[in-house]
N, C-alpha and C. Protein backbone atom coordinates (compact mmCIF):
# COMPACT_ATOMS: atom_id res chain seq x y z
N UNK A 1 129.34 39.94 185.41
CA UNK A 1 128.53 40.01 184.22
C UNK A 1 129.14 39.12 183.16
N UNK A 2 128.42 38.30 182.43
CA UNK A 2 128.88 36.93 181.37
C UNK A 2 128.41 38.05 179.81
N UNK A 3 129.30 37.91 179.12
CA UNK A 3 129.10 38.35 177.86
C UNK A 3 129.62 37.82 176.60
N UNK A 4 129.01 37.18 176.18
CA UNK A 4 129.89 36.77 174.54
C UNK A 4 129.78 37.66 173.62
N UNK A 5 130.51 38.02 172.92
CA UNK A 5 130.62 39.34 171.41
C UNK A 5 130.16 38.21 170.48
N UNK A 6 130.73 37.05 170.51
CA UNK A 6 129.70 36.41 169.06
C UNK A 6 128.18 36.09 169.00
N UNK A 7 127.96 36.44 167.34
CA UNK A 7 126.35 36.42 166.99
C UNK A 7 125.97 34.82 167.27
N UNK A 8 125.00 34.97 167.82
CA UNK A 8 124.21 33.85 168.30
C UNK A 8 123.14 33.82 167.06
N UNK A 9 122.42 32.78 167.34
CA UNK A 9 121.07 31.92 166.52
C UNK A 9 120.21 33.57 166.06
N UNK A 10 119.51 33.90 165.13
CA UNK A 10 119.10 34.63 164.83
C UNK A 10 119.78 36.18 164.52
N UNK A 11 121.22 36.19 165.26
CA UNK A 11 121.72 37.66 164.77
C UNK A 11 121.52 38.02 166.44
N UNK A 12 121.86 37.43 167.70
CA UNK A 12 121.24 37.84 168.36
C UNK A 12 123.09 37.93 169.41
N UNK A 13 122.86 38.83 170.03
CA UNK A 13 124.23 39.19 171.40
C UNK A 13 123.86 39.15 172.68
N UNK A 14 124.69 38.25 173.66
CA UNK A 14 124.21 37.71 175.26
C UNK A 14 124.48 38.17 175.99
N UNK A 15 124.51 39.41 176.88
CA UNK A 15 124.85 39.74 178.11
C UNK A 15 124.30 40.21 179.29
N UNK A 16 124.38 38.95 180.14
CA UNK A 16 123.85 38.08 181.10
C UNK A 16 122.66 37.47 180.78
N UNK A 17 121.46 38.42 181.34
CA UNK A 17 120.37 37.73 181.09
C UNK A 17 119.21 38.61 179.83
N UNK A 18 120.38 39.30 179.15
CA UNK A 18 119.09 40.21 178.02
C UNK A 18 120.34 39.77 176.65
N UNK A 19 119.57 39.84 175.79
CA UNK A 19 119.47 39.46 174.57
C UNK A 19 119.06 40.97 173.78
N UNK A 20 120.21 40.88 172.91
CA UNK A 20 120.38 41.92 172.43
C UNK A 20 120.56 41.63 170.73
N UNK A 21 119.50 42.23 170.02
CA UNK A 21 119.51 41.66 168.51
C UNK A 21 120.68 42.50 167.62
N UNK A 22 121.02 42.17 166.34
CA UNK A 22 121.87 42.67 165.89
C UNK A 22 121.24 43.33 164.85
N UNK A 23 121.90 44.22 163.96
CA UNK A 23 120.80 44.82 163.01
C UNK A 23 122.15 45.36 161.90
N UNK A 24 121.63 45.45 160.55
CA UNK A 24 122.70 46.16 159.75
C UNK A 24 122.54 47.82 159.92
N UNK A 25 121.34 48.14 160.50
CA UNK A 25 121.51 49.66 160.13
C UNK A 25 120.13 49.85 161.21
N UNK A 26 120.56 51.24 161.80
CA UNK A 26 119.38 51.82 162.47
C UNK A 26 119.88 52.81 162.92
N UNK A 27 118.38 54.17 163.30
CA UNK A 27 118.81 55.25 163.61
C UNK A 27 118.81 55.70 164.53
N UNK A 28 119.27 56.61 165.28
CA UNK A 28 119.77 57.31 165.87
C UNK A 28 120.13 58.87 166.16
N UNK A 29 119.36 59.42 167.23
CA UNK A 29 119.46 60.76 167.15
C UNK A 29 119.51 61.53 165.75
N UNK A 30 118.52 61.04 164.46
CA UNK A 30 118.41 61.34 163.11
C UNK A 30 119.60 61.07 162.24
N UNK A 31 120.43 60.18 163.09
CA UNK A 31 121.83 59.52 161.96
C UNK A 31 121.63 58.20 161.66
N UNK A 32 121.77 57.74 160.58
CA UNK A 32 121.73 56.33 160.09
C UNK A 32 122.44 55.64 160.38
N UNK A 33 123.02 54.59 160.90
CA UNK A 33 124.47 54.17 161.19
C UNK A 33 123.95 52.45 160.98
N UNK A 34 125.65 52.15 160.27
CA UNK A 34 125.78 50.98 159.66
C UNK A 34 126.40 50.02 160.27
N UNK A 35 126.32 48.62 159.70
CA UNK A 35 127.14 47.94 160.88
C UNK A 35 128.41 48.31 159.71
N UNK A 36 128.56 48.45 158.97
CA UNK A 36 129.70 48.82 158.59
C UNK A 36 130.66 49.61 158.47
N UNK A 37 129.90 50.67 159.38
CA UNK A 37 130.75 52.08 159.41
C UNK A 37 130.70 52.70 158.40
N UNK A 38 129.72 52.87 157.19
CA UNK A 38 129.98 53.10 155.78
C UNK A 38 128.73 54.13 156.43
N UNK A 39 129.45 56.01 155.87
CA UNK A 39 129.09 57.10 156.01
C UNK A 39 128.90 57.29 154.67
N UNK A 40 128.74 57.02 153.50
CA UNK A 40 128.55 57.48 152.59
C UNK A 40 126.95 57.74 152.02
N UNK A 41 126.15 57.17 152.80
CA UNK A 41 124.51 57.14 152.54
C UNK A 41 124.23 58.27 153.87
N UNK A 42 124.87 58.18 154.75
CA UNK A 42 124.54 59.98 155.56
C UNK A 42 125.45 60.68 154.89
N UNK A 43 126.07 61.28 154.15
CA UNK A 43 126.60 62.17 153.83
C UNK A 43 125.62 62.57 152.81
N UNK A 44 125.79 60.97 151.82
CA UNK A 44 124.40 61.56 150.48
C UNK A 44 122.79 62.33 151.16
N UNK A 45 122.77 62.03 152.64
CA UNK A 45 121.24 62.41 152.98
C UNK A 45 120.97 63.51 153.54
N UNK A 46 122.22 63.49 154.05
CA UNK A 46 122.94 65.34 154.43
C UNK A 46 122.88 66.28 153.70
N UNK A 47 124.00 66.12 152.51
CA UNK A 47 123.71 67.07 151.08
C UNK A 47 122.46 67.17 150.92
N UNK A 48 122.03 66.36 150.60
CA UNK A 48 120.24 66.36 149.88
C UNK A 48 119.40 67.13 150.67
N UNK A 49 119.61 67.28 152.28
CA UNK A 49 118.69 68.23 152.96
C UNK A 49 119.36 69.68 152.94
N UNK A 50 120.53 69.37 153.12
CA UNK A 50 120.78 70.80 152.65
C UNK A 50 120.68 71.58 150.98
N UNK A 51 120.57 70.42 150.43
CA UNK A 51 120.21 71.57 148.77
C UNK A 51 118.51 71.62 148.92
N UNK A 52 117.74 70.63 149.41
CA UNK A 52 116.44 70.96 149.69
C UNK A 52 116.40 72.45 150.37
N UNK A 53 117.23 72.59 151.69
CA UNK A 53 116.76 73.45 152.41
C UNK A 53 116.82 74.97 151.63
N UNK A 54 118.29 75.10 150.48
CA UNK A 54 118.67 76.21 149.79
C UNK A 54 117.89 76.34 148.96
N UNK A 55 117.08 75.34 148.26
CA UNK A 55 116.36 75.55 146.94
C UNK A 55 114.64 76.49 147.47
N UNK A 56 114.76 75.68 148.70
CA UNK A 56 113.44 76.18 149.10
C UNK A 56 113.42 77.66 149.16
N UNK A 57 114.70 77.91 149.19
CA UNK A 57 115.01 79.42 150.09
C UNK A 57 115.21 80.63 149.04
N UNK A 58 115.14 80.03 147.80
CA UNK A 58 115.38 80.79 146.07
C UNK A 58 114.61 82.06 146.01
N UNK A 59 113.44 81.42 146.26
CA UNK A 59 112.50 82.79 146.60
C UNK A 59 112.85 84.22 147.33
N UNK A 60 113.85 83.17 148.60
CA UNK A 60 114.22 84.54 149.28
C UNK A 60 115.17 85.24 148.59
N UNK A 61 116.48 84.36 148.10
CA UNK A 61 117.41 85.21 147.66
C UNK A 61 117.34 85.84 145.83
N UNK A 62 116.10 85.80 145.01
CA UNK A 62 115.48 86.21 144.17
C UNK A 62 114.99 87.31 144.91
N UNK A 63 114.47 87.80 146.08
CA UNK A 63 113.81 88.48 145.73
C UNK A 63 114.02 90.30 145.99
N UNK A 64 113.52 91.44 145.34
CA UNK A 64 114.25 92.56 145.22
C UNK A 64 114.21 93.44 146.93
N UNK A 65 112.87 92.57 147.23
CA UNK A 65 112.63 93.32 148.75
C UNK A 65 113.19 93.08 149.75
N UNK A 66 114.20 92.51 149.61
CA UNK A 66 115.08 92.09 150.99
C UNK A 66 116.39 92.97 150.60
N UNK A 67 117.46 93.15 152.01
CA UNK A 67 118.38 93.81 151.33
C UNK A 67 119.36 92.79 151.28
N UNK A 68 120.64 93.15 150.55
CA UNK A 68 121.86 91.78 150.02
C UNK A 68 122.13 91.83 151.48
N UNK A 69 122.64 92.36 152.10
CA UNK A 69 123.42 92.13 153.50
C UNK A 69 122.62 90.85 154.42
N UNK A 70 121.20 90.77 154.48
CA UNK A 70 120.11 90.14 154.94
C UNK A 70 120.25 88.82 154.42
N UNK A 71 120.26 88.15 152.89
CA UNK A 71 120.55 87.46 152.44
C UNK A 71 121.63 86.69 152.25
N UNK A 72 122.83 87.39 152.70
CA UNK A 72 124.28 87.19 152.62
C UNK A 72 124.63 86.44 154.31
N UNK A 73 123.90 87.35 154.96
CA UNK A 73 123.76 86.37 156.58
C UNK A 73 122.74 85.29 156.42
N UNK A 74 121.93 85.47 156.11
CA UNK A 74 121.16 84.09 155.88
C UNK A 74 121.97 82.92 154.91
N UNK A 75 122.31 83.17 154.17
CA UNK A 75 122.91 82.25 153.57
C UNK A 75 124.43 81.63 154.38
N UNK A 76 125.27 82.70 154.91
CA UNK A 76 126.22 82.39 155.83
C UNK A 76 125.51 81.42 157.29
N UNK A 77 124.57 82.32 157.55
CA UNK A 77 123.88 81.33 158.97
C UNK A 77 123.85 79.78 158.08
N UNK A 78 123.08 79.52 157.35
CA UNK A 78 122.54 78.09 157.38
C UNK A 78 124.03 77.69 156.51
N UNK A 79 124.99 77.73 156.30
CA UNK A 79 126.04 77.49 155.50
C UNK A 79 126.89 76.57 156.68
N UNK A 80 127.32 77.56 157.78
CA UNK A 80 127.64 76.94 159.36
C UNK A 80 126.45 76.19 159.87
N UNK A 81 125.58 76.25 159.86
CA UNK A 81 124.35 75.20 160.40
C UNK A 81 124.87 73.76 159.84
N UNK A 82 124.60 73.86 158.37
CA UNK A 82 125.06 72.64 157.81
C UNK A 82 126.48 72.17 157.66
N UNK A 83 127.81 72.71 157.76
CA UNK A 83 128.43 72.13 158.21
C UNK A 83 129.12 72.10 159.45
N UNK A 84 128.42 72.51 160.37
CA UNK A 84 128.38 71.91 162.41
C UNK A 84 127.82 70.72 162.20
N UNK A 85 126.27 70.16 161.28
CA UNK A 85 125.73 68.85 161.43
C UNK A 85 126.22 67.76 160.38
N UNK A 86 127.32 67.74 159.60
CA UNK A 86 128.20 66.95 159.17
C UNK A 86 129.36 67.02 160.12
């Protein structure tokens, strides 16, 4: 198998007979990834779904008809949810 690592005419990588384009950023299994290795725009997109997901959830933990113990696991569940997916 013939392979060169340097970018060719257009941004483009050779090995053998497929042509493989280069790109600064694309996703992946719902992760953004850079050619730079720069995690700081998934981390910012991470947080942001997780305060989306808590804010949405206000209602629940406002409200008098649930009991605290109920709310206290819910909030613990998605607490480990979100940081297993960071």
């Amino acid at each position: 198998m013939v392979q060169n690592r340097r970018l060719g005419k257009g941004g483009t990588l050779n090995a053998e007979y497929h042509r493989i384009e280069a790109v600064r950023r694309f996703k992946y299994l719902g992760t953004v990834i850079y050619d730079s290795n720069d995690e700081t725009e998934e981390i910012r997109a991470r947080i942001l779904a997780a305060n989306k997901a808590y804010s949405s959830l206000q209602i629940i933990f406002r409200s008098k008809q649930i009991h605290r113990n109920n709310k206290i696991r819910l909030y613990k569940t998605l607490s480990q949810y979100y940081a297993m997916e960071v």
